[in-house]
PDB file of N, CA and C in Angstrom:
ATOM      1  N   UNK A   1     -43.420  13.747  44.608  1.00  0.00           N
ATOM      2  CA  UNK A   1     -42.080  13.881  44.046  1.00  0.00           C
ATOM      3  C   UNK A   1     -41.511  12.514  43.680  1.00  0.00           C
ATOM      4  N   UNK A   2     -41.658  11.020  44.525  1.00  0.00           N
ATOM      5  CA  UNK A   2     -41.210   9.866  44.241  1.00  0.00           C
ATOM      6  C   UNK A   2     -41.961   9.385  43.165  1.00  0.00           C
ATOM      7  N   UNK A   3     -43.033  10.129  42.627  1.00  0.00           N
ATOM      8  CA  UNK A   3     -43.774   9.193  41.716  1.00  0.00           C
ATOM      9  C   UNK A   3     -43.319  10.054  40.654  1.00  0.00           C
ATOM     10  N   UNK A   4     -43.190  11.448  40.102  1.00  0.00           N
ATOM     11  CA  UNK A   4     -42.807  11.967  38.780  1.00  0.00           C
ATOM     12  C   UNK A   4     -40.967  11.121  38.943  1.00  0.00           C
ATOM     13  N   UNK A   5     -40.431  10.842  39.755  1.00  0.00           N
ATOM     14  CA  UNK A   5     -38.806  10.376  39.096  1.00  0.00           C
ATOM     15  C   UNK A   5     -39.040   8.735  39.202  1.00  0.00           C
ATOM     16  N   UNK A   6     -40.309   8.427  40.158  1.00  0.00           N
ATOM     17  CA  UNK A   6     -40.506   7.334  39.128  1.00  0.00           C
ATOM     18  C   UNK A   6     -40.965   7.139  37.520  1.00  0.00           C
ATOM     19  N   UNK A   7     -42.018   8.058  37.163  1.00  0.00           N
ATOM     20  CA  UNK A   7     -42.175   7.811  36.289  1.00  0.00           C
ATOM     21  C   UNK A   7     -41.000   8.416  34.778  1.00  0.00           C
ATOM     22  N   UNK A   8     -40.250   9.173  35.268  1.00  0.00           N
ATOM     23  CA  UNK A   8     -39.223   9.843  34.825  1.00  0.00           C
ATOM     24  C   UNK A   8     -38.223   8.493  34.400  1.00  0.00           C
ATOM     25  N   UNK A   9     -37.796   7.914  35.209  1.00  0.00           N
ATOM     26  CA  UNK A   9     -37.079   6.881  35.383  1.00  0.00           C
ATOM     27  C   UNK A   9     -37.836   5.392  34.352  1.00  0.00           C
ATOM     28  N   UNK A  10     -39.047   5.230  34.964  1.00  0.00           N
ATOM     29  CA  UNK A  10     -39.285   4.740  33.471  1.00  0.00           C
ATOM     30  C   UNK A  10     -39.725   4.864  32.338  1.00  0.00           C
ATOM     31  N   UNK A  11     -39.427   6.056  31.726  1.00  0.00           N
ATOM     32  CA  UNK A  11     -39.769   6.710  30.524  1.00  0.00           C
ATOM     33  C   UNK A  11     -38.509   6.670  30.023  1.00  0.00           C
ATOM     34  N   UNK A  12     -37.099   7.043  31.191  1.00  0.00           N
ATOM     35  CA  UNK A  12     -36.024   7.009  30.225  1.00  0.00           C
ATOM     36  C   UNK A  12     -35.633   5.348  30.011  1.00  0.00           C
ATOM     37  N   UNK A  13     -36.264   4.447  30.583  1.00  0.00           N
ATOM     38  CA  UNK A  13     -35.804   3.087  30.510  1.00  0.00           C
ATOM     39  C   UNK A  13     -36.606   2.219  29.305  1.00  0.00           C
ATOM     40  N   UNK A  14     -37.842   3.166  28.674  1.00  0.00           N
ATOM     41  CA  UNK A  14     -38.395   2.461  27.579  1.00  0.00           C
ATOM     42  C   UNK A  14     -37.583   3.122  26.437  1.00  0.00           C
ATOM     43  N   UNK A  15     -37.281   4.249  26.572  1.00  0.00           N
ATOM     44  CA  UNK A  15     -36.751   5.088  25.294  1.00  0.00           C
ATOM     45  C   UNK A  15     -35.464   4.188  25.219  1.00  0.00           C
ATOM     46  N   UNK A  16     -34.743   3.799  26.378  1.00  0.00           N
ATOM     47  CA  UNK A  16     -33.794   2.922  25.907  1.00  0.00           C
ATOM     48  C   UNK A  16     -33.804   1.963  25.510  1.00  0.00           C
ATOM     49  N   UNK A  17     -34.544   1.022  25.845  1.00  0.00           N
ATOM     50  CA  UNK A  17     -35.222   0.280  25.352  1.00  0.00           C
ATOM     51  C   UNK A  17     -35.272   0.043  23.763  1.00  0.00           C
ATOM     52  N   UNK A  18     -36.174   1.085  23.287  1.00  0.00           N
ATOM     53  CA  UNK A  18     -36.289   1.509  21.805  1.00  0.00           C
ATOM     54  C   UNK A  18     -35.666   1.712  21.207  1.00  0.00           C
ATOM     55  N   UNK A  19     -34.195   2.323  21.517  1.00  0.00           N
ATOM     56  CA  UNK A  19     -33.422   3.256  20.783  1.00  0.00           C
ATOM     57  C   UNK A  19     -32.583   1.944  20.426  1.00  0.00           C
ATOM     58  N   UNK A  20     -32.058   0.865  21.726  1.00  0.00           N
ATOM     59  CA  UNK A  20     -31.731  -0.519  21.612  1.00  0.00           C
ATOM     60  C   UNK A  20     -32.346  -1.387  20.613  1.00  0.00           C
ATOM     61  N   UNK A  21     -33.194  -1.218  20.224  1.00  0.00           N
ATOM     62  CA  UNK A  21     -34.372  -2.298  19.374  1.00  0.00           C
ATOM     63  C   UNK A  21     -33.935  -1.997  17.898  1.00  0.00           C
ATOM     64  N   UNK A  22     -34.192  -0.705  17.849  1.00  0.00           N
ATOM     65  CA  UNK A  22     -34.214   0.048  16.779  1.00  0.00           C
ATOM     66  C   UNK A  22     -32.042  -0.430  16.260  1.00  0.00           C
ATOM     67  N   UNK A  23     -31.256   0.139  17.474  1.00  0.00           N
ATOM     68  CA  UNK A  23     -29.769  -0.572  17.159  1.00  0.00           C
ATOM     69  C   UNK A  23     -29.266  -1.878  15.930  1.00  0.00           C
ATOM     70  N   UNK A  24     -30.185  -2.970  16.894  1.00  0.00           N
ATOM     71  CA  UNK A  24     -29.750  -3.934  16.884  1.00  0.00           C
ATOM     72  C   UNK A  24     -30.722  -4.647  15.680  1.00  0.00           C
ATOM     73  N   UNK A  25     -32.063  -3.933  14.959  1.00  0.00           N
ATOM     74  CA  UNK A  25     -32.745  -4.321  13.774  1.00  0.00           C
ATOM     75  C   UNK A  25     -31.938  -3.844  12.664  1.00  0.00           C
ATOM     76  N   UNK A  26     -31.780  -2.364  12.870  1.00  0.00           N
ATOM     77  CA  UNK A  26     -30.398  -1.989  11.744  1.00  0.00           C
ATOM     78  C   UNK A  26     -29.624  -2.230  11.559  1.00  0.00           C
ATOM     79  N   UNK A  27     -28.335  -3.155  12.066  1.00  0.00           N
ATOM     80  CA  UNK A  27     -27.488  -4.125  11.700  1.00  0.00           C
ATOM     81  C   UNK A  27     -27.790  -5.315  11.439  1.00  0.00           C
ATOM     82  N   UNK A  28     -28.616  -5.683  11.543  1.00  0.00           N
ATOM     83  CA  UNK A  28     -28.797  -7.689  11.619  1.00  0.00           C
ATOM     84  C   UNK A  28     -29.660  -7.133  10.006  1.00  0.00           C
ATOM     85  N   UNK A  29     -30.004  -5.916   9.699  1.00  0.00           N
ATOM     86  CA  UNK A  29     -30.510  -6.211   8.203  1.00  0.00           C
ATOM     87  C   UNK A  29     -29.590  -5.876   7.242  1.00  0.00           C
ATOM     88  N   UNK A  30     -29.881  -7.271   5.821  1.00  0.00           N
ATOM     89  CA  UNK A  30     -29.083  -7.574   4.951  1.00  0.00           C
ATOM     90  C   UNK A  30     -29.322  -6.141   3.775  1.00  0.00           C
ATOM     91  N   UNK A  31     -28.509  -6.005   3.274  1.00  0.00           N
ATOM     92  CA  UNK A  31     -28.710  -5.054   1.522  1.00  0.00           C
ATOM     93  C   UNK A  31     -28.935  -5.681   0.557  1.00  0.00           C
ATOM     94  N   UNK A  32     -30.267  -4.555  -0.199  1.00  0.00           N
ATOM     95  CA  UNK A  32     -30.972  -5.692  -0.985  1.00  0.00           C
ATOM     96  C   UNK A  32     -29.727  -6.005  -1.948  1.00  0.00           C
ATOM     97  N   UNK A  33     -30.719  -7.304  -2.364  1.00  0.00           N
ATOM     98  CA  UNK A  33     -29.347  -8.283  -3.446  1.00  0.00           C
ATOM     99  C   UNK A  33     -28.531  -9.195  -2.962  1.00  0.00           C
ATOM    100  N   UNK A  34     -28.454  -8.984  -1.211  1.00  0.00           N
ATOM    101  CA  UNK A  34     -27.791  -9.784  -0.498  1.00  0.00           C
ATOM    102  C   UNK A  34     -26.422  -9.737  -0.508  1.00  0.00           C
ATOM    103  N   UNK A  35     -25.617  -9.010  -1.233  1.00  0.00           N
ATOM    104  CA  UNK A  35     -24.379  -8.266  -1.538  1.00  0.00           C
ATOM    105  C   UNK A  35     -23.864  -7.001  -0.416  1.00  0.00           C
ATOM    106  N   UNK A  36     -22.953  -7.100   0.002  1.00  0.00           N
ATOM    107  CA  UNK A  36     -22.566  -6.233   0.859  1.00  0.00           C
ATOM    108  C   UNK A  36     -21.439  -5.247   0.043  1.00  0.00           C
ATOM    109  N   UNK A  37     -21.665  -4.112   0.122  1.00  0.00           N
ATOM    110  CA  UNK A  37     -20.715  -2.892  -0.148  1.00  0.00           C
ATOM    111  C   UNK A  37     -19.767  -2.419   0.499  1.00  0.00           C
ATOM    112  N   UNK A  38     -18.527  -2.066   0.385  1.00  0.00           N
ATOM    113  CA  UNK A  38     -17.685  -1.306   1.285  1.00  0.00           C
ATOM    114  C   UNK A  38     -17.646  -0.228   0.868  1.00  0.00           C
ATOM    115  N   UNK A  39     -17.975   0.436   1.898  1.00  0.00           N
ATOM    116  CA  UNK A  39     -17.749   2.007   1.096  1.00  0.00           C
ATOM    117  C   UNK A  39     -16.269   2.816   1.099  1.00  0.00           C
ATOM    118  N   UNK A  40     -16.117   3.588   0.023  1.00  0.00           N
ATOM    119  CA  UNK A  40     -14.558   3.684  -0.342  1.00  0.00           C
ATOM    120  C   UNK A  40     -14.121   4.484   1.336  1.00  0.00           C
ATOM    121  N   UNK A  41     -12.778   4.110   1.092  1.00  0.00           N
ATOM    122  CA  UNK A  41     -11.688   4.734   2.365  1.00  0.00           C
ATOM    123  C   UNK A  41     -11.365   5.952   1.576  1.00  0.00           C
ATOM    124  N   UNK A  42     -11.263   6.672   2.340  1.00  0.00           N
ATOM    125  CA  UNK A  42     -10.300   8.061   2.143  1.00  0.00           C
ATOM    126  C   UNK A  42      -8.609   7.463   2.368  1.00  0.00           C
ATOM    127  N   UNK A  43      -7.836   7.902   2.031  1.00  0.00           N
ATOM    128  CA  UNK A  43      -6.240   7.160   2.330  1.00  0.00           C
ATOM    129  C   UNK A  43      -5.499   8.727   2.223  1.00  0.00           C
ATOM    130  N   UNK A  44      -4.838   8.845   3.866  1.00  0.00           N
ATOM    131  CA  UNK A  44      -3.761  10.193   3.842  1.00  0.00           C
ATOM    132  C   UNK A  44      -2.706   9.962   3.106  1.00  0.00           C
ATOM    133  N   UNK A  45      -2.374   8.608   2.930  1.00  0.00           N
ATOM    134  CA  UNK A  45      -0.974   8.079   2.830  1.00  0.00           C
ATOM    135  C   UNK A  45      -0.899   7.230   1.433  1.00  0.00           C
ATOM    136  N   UNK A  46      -0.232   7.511   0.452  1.00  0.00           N
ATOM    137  CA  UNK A  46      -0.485   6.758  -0.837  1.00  0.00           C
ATOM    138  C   UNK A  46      -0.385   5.264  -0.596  1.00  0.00           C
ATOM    139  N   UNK A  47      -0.818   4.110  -1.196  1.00  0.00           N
ATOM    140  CA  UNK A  47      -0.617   2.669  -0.813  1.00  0.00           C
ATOM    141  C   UNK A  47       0.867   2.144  -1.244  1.00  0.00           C
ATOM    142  N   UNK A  48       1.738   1.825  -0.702  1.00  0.00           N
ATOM    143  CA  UNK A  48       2.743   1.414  -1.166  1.00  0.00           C
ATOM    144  C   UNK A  48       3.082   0.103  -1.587  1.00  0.00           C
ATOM    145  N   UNK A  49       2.250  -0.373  -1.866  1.00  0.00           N
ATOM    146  CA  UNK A  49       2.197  -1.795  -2.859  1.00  0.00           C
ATOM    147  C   UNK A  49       1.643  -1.265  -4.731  1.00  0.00           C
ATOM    148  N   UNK A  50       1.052   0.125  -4.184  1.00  0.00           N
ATOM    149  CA  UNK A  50       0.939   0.301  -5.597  1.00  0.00           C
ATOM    150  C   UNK A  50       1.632   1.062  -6.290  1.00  0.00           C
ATOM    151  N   UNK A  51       2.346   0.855  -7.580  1.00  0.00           N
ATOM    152  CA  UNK A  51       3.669   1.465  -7.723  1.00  0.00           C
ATOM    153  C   UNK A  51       2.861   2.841  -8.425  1.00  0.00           C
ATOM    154  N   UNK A  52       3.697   3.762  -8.032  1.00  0.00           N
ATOM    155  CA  UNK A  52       3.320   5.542  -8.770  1.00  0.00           C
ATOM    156  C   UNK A  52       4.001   5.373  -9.843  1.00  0.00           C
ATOM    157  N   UNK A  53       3.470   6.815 -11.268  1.00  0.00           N
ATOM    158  CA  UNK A  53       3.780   7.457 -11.738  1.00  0.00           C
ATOM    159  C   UNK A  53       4.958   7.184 -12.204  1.00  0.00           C
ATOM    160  N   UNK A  54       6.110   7.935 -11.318  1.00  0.00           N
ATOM    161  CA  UNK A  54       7.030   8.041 -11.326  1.00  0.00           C
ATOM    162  C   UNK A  54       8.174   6.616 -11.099  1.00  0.00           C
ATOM    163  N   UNK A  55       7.690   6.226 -10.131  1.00  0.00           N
ATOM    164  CA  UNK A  55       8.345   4.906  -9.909  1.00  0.00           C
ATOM    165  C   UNK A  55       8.150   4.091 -10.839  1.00  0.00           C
ATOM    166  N   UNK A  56       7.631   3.874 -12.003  1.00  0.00           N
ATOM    167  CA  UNK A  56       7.366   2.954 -12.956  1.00  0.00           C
ATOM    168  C   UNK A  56       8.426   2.211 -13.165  1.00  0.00           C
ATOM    169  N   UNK A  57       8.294   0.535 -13.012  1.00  0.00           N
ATOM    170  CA  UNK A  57       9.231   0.075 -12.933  1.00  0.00           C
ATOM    171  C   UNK A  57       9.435  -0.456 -14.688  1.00  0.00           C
ATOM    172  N   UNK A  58      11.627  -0.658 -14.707  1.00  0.00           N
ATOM    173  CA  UNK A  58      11.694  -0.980 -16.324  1.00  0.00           C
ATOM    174  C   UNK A  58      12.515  -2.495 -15.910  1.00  0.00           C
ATOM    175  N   UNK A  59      12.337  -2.945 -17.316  1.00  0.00           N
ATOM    176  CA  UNK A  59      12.798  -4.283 -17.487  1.00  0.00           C
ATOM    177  C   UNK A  59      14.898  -3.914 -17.161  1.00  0.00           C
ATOM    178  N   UNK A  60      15.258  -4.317 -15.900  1.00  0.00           N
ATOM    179  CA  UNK A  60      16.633  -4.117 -16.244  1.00  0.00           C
ATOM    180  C   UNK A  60      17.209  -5.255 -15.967  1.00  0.00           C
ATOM    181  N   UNK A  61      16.881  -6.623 -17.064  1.00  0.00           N
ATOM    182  CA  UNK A  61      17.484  -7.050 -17.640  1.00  0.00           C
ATOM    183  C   UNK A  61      18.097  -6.924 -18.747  1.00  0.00           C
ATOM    184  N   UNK A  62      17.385  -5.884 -19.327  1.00  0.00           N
ATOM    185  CA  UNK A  62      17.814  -5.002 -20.478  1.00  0.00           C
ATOM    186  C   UNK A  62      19.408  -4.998 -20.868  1.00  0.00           C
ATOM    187  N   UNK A  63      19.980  -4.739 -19.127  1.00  0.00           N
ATOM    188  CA  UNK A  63      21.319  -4.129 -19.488  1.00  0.00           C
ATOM    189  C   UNK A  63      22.090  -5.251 -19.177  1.00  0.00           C
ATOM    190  N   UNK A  64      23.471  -5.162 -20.213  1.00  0.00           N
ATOM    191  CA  UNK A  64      23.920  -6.767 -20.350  1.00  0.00           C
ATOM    192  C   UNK A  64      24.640  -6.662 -19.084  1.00  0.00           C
ATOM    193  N   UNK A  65      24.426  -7.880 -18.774  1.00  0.00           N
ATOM    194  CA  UNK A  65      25.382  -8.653 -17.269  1.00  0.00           C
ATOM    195  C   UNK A  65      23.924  -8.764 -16.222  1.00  0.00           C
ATOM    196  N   UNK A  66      23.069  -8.290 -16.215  1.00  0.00           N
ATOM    197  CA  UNK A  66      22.389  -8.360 -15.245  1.00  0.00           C
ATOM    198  C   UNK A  66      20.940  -9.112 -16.019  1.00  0.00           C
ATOM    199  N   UNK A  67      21.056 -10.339 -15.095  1.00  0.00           N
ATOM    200  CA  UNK A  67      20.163 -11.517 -15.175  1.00  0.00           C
ATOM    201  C   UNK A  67      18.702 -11.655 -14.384  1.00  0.00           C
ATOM    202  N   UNK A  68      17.862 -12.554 -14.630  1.00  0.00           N
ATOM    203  CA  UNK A  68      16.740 -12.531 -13.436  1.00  0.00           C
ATOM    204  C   UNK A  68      17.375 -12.386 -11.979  1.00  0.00           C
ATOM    205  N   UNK A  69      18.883 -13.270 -11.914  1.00  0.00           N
ATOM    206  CA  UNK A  69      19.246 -13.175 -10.368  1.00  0.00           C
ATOM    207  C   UNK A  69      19.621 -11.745  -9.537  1.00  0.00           C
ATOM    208  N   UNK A  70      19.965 -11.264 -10.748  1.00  0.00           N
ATOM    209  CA  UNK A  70      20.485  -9.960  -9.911  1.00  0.00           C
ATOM    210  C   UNK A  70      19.315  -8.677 -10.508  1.00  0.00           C
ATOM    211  N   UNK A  71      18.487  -9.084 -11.042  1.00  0.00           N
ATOM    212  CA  UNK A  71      17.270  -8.004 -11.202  1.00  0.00           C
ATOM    213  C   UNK A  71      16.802  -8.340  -9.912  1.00  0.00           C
ATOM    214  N   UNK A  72      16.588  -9.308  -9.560  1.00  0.00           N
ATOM    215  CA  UNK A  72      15.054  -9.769  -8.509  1.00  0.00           C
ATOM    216  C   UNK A  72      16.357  -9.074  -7.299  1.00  0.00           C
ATOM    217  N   UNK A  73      17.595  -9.141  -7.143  1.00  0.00           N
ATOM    218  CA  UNK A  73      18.842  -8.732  -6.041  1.00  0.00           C
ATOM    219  C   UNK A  73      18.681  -7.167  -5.935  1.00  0.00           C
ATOM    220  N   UNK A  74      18.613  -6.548  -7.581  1.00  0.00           N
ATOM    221  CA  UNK A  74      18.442  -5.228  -7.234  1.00  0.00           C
ATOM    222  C   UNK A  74      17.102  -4.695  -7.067  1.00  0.00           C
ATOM    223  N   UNK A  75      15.614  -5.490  -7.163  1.00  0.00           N
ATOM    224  CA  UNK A  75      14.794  -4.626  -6.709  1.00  0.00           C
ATOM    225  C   UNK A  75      14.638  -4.893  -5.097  1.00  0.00           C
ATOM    226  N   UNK A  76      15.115  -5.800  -4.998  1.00  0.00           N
ATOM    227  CA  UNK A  76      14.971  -5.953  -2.986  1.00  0.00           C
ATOM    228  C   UNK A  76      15.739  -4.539  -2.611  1.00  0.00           C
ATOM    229  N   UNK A  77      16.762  -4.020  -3.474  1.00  0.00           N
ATOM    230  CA  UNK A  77      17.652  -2.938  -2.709  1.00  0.00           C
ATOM    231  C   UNK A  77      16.913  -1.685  -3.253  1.00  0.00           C
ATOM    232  N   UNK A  78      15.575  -2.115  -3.983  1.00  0.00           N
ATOM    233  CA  UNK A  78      14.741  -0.636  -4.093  1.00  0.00           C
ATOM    234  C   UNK A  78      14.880   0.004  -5.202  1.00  0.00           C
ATOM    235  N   UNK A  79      15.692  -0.720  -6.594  1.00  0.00           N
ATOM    236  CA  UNK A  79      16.015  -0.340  -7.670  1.00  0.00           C
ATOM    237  C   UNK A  79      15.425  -0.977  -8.650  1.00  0.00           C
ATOM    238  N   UNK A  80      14.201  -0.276  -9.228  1.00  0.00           N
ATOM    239  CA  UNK A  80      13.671  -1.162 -10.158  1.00  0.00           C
ATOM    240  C   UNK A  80      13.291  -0.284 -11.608  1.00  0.00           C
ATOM    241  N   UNK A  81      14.434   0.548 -11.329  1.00  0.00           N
ATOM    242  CA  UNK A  81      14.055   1.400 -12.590  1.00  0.00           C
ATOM    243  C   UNK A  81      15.244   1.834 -13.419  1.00  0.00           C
ATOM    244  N   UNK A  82      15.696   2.031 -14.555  1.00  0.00           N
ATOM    245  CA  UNK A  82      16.787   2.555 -15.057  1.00  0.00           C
ATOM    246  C   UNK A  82      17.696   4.013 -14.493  1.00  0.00           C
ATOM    247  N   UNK A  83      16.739   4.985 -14.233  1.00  0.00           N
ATOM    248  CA  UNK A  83      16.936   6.085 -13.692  1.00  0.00           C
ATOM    249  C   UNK A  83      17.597   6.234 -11.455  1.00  0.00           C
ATOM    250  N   UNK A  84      17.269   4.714 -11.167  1.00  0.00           N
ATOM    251  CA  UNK A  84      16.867   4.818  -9.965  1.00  0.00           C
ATOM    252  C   UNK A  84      18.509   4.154 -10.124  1.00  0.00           C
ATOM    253  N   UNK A  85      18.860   2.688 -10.738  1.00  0.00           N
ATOM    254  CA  UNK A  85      20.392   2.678 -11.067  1.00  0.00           C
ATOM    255  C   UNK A  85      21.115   3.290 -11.786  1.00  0.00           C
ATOM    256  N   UNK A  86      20.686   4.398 -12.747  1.00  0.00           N
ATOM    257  CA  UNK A  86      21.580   5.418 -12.987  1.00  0.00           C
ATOM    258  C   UNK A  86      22.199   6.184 -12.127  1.00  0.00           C
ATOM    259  N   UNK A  87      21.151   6.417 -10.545  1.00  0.00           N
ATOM    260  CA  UNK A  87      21.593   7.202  -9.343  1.00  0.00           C
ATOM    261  C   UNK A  87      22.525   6.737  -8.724  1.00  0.00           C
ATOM    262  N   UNK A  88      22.682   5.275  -8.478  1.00  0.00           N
ATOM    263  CA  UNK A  88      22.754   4.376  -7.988  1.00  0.00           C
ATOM    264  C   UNK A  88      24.424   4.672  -7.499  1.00  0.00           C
ATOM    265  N   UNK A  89      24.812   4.941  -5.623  1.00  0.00           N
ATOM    266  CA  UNK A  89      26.442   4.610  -5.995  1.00  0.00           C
ATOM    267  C   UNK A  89      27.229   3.706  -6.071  1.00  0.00           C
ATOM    268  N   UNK A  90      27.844   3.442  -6.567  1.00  0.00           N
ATOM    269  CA  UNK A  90      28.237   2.268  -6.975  1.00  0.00           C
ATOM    270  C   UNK A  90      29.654   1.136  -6.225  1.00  0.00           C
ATOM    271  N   UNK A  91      30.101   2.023  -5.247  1.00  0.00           N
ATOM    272  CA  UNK A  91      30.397   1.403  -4.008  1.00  0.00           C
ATOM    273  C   UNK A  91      29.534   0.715  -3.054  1.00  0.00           C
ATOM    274  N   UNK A  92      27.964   1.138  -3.011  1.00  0.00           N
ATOM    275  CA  UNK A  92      27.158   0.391  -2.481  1.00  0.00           C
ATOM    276  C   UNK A  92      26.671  -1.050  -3.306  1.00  0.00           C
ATOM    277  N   UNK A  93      26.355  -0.891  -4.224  1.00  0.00           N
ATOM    278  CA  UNK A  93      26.005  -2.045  -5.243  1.00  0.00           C
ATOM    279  C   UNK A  93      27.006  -2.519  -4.885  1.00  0.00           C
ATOM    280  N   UNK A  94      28.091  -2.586  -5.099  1.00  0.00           N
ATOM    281  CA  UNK A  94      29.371  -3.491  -5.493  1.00  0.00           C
ATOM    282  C   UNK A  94      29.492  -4.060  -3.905  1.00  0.00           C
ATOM    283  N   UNK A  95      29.242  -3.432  -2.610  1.00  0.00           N
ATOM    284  CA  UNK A  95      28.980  -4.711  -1.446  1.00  0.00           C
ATOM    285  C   UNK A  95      27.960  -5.108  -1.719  1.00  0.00           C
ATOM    286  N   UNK A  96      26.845  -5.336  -2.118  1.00  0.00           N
ATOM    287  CA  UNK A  96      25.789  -5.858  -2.205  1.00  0.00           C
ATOM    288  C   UNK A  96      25.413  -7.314  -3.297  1.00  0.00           C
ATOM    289  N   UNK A  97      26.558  -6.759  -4.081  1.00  0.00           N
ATOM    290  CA  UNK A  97      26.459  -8.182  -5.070  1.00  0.00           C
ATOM    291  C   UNK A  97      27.839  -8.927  -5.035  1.00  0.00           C
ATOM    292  N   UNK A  98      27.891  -9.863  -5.488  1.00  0.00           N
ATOM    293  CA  UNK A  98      29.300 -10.566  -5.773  1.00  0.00           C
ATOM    294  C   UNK A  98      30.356 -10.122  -6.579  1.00  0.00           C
ATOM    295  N   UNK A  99      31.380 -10.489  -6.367  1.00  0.00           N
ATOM    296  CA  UNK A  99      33.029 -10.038  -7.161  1.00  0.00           C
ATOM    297  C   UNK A  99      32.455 -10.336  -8.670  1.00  0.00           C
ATOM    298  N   UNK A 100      31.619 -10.863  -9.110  1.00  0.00           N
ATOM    299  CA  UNK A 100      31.483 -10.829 -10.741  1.00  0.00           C
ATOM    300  C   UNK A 100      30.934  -9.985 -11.195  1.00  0.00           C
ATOM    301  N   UNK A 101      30.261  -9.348 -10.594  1.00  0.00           N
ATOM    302  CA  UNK A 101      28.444  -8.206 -10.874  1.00  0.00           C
ATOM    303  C   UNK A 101      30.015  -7.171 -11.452  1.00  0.00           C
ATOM    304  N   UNK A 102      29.469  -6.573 -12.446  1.00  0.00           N
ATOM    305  CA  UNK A 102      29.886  -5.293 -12.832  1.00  0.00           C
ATOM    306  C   UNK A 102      29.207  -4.103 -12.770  1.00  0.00           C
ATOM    307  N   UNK A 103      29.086  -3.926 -11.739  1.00  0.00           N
ATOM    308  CA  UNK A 103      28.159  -2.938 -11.313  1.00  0.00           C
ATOM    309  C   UNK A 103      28.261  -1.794 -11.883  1.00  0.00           C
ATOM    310  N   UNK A 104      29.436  -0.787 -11.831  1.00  0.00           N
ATOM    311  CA  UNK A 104      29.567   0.299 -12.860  1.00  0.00           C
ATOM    312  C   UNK A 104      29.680   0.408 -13.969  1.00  0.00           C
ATOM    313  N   UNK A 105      29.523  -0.909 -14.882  1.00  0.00           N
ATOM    314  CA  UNK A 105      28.787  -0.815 -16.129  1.00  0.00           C
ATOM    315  C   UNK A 105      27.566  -0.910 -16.025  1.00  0.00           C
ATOM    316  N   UNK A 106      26.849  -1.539 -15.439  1.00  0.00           N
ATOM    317  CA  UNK A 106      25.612  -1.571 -14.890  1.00  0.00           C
ATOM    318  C   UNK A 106      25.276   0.010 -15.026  1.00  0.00           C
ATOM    319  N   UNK A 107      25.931   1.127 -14.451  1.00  0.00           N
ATOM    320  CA  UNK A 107      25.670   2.319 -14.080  1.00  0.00           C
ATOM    321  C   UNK A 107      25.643   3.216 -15.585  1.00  0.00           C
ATOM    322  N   UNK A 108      26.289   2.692 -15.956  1.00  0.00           N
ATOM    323  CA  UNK A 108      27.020   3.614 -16.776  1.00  0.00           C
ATOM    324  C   UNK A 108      25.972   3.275 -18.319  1.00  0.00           C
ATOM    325  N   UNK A 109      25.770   2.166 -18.395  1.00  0.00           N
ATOM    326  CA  UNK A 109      24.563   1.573 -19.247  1.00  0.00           C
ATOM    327  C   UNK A 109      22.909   1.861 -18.685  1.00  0.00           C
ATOM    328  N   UNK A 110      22.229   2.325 -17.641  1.00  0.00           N
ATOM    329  CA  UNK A 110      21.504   2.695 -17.341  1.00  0.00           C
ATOM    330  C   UNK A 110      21.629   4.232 -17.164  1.00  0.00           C
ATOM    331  N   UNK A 111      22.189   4.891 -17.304  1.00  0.00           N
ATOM    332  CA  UNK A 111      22.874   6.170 -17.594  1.00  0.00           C
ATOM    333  C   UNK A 111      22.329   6.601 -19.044  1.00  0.00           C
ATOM    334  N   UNK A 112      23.459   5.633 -19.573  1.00  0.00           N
ATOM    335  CA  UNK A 112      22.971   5.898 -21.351  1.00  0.00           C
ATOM    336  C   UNK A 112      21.174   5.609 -21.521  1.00  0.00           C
ATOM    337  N   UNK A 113      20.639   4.749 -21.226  1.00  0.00           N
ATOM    338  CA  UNK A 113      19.452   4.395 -21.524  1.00  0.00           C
ATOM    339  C   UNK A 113      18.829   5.870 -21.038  1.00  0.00           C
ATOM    340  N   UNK A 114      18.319   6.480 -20.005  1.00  0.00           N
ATOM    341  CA  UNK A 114      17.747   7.834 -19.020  1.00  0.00           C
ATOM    342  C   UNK A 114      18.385   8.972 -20.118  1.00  0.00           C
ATOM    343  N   UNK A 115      19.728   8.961 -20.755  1.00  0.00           N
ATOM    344  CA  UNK A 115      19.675  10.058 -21.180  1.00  0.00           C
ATOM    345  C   UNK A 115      18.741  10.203 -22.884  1.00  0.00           C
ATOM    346  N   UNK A 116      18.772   9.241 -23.469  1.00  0.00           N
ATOM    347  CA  UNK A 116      18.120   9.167 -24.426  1.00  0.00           C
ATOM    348  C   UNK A 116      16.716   9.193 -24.671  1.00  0.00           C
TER     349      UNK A 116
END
């Protein structure tokens, strides 16, 4: 009986052995060309650096009064589209920018642009 779980014992210690050998040759080898591949990700979650569809952003410097300073002001607040400051209320804009910004022309001119 001590000699079959000896030999039991080292039969399972060469197979490990092997199965180890076999591990550690299949990673340490390169793909031919020497180029490594990533293979694509599946993604649950759309990437949010890449702008959608819908979000397509528009030039709103377009609309007069609003400059590079307060374009680059309104896309930090998430508005980078005509339709998105057409929504826009305009008690919020107006804390958000300075006593000069005319914000509800701002509105009211991105308004006109969305309906046309």
């Amino acid at each position: 009986m001590k000699r079959v779980l000896r030999l039991l014992t080292l039969a399972g210690a060469v197979a490990g052995a092997v199965w180890y050998s076999r591990q550690q040759s299949e990673t340490a080898a390169e793909p031919a060309g020497g180029e490594w591949k990533a293979k694509p990700s599946l993604r649950a979650v759309p990437d949010p650096t890449e702008p959608t569809p819908q979000a397509a952003a528009d030039d709103l410097k377009e609309i007069k009064g609003v400059g590079p300073k307060y374009s680059q002001q309104l896309a930090d607040l998430g508005i980078t589209s005509f339709a998105s400051l057409a929504s826009a209320d305009p008690d919020t804009l107006a804390a958000a920018f300075d006593a000069r910004a005319e914000v509800e022309d701002w509105i009211a001119q991105a308004r006109a642009r969305t309906t046309t």
